[in-house]
Every structure is written in structure tokens, then in C-alpha cells.
N, C-alpha and C. Protein backbone atom coordinates (compact mmCIF):
# COMPACT_ATOMS: atom_id res chain seq x y z
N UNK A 1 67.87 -110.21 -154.83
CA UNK A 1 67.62 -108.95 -154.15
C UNK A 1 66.31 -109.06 -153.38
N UNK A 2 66.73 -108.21 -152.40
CA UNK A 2 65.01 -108.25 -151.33
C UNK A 2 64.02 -107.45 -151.92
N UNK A 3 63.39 -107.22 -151.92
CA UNK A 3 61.89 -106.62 -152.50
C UNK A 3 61.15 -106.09 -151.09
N UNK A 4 60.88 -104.68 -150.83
CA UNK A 4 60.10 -104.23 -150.16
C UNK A 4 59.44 -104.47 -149.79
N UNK A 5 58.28 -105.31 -150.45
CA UNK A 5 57.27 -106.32 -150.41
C UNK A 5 58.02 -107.62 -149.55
N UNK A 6 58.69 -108.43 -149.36
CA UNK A 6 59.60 -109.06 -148.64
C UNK A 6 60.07 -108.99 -146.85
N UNK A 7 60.42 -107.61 -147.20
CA UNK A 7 61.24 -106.63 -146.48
C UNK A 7 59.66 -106.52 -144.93
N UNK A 8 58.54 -105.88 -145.47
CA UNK A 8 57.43 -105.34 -144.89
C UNK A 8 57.11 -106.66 -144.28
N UNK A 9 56.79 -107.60 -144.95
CA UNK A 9 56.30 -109.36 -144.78
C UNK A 9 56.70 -109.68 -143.86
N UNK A 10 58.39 -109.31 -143.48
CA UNK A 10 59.02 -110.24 -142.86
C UNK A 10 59.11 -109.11 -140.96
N UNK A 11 58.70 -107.75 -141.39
CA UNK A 11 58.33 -106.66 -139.90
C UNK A 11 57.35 -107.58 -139.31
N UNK A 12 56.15 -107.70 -140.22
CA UNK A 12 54.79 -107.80 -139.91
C UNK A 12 54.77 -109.16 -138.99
N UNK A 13 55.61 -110.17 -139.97
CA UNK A 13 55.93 -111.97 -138.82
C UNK A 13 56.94 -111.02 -137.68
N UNK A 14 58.04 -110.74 -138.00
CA UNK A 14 58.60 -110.51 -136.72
C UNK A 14 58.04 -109.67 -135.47
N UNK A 15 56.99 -109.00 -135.87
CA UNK A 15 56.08 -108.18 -134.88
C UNK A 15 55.30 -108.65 -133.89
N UNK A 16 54.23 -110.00 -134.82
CA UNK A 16 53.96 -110.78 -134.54
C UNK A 16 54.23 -111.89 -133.29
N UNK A 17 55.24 -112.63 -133.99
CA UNK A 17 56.18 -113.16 -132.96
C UNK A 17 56.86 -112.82 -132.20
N UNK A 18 57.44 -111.20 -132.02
CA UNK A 18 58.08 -110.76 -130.93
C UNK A 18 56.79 -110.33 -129.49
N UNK A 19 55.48 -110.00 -130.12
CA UNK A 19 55.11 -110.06 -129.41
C UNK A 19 54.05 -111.37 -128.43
N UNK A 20 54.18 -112.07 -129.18
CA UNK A 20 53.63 -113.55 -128.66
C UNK A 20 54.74 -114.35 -127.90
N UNK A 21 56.07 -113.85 -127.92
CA UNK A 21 56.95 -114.50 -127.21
C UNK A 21 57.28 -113.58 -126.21
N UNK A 22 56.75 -112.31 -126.04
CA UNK A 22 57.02 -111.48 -125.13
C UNK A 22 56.04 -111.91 -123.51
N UNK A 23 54.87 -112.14 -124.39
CA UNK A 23 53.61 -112.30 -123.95
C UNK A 23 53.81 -113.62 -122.68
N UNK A 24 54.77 -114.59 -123.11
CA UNK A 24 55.39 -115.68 -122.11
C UNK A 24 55.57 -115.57 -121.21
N UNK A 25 55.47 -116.60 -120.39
CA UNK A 25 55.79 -116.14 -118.82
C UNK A 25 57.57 -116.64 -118.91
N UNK A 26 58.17 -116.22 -117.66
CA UNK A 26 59.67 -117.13 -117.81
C UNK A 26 59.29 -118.54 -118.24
N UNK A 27 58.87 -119.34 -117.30
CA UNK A 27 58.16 -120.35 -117.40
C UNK A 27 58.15 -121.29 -118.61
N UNK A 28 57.30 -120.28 -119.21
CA UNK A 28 56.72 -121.16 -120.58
C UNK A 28 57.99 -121.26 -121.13
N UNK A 29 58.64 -120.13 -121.55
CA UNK A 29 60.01 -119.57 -122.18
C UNK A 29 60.98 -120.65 -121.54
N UNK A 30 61.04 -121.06 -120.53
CA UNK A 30 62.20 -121.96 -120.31
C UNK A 30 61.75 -123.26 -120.75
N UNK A 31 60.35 -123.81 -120.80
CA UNK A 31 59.98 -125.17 -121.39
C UNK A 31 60.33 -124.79 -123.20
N UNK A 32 60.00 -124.28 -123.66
CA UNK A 32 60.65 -123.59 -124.95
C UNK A 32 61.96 -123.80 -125.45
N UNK A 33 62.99 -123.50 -124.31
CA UNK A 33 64.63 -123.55 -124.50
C UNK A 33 64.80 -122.02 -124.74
N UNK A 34 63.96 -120.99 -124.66
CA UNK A 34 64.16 -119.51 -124.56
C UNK A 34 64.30 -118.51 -123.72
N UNK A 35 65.86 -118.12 -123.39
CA UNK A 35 66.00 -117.44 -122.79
C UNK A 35 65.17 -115.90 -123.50
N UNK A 36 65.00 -114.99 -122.19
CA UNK A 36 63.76 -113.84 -122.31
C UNK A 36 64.80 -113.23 -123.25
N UNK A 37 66.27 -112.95 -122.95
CA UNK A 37 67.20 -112.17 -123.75
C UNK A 37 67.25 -112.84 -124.90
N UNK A 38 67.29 -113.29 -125.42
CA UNK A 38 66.93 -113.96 -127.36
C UNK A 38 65.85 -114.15 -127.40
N UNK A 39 64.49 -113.39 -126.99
CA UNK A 39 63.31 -112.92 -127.76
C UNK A 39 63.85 -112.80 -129.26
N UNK A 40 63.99 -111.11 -129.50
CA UNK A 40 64.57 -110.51 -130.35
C UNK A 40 65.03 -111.61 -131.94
N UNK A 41 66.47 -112.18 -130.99
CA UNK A 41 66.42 -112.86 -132.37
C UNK A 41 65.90 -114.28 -132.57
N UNK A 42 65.17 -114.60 -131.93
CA UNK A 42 64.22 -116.03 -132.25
C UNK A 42 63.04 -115.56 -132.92
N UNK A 43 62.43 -114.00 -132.64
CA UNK A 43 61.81 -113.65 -133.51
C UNK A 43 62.03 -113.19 -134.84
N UNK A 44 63.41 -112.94 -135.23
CA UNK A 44 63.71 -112.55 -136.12
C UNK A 44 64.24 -113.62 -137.32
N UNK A 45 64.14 -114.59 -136.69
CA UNK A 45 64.87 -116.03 -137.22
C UNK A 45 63.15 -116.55 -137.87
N UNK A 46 62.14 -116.30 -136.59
CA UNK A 46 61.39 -117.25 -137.20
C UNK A 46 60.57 -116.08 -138.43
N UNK A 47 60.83 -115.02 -138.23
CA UNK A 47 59.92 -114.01 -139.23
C UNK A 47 60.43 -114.40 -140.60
N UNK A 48 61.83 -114.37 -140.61
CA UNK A 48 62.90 -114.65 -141.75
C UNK A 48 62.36 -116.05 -142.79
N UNK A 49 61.98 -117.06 -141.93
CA UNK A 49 61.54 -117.91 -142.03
C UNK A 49 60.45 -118.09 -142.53
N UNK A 50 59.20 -117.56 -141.92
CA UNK A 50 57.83 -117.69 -142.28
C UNK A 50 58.00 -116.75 -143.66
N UNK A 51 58.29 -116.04 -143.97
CA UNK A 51 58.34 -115.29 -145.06
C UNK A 51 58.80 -115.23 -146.30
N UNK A 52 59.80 -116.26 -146.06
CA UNK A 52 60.95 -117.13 -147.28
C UNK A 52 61.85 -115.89 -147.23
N UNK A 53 62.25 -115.40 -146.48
CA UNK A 53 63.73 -114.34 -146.77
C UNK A 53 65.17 -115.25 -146.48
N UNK A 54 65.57 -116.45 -145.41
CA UNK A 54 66.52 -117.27 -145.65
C UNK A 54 66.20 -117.69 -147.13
N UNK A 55 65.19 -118.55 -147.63
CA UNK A 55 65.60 -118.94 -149.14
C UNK A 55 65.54 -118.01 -150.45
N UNK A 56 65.58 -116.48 -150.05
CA UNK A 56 65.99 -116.00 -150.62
C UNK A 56 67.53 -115.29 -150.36
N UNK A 57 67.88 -115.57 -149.50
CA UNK A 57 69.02 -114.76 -149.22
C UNK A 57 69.83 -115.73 -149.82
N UNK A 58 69.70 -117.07 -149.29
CA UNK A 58 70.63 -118.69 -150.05
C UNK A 58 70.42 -118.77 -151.21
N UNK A 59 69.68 -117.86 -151.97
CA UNK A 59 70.15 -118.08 -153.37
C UNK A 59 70.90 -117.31 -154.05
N UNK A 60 71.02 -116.50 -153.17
CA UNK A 60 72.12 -114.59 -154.24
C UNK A 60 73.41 -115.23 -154.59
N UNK A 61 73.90 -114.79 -155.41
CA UNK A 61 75.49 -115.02 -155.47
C UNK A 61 76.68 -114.77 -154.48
N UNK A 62 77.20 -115.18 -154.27
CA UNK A 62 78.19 -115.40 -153.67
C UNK A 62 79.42 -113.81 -154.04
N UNK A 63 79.95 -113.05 -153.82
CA UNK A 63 81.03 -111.95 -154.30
C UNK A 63 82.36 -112.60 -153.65
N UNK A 64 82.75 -113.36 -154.08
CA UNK A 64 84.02 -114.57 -153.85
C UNK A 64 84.91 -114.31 -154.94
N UNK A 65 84.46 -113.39 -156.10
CA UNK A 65 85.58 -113.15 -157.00
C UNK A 65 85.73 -111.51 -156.88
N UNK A 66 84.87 -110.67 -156.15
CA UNK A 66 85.40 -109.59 -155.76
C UNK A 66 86.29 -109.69 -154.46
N UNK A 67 86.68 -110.88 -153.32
CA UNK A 67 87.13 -110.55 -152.23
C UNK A 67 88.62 -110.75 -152.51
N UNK A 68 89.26 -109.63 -151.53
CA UNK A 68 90.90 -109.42 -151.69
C UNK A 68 91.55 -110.64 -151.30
N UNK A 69 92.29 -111.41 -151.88
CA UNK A 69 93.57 -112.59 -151.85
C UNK A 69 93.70 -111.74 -150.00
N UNK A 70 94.10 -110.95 -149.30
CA UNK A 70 94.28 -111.05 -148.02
C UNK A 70 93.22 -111.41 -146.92
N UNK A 71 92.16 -111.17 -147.55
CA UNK A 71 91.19 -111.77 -146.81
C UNK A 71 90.13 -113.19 -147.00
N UNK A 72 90.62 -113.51 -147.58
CA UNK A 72 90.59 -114.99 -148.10
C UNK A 72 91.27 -116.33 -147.09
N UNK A 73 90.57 -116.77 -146.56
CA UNK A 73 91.00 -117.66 -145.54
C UNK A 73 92.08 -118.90 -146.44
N UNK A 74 93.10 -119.16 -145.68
CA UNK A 74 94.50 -119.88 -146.24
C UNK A 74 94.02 -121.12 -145.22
């Protein structure tokens, strides 16, 4: 589970970084490989990141024994 504490951590990097990548010229942003339209989620990838919320999300359980037999890929 996420923790508030987590949750706040991961505004504060994405705030951060959304605005330091805003701050770019096209320019820089294209030596980067960043288009201006995926600001947003390159900041949100790297906040996720700096904060450990991917290795917490990769560790939760899986709900693979609550999902319905029809939606279960064959």
C-alpha cells in the first residue's frame, strides 16, 4: 500500500521535474528525445522513480485469483 508520506514525496519530485523540463527550450527537449507533449508523463515516470513508488507498486500482490475466468486472457 502507498503511504501518504510516499504519495506527497512523489508531488514534490514530480513538481520539481515538471518544472525543470518545462523550463527547456524545444531545443534542448529534442537533444533529450522529449517531445514538449510528454513533459507530463516523463515527469511523472521520473518522480515515481526518484521516490521508490515503481518498487513499491512491483511488490503488491497480484488479484489474479479474484479476476473472472472471462477476462482472463486464453
Amino acid at each position: 500500500m502507498i503511504s501518504i508520506t510516499h504519495l506527497l514525496t512523489a508531488l514534490r519530485h514530480y513538481r520539481r521535474s515538471l518544472l525543470e523540463l518545462d523550463a527547456l527550450t524545444d531545443h534542448d527537449l529534442r537533444d533529450l528525445g522529449v517531445a514538449r507533449d510528454a513533459i507530463s508523463r516523463v515527469a511523472w515516470t521520473e518522480a515515481r522513480r526518484g521516490c521508490g513508488l515503481d518498487k513499491i507498486r512491483a511488490k503488491q500482490p497480484t488479484d489474479a485469483a479474484l479476476t473472472p475466468m472471462a477476462m482472463t486472457p486464453r
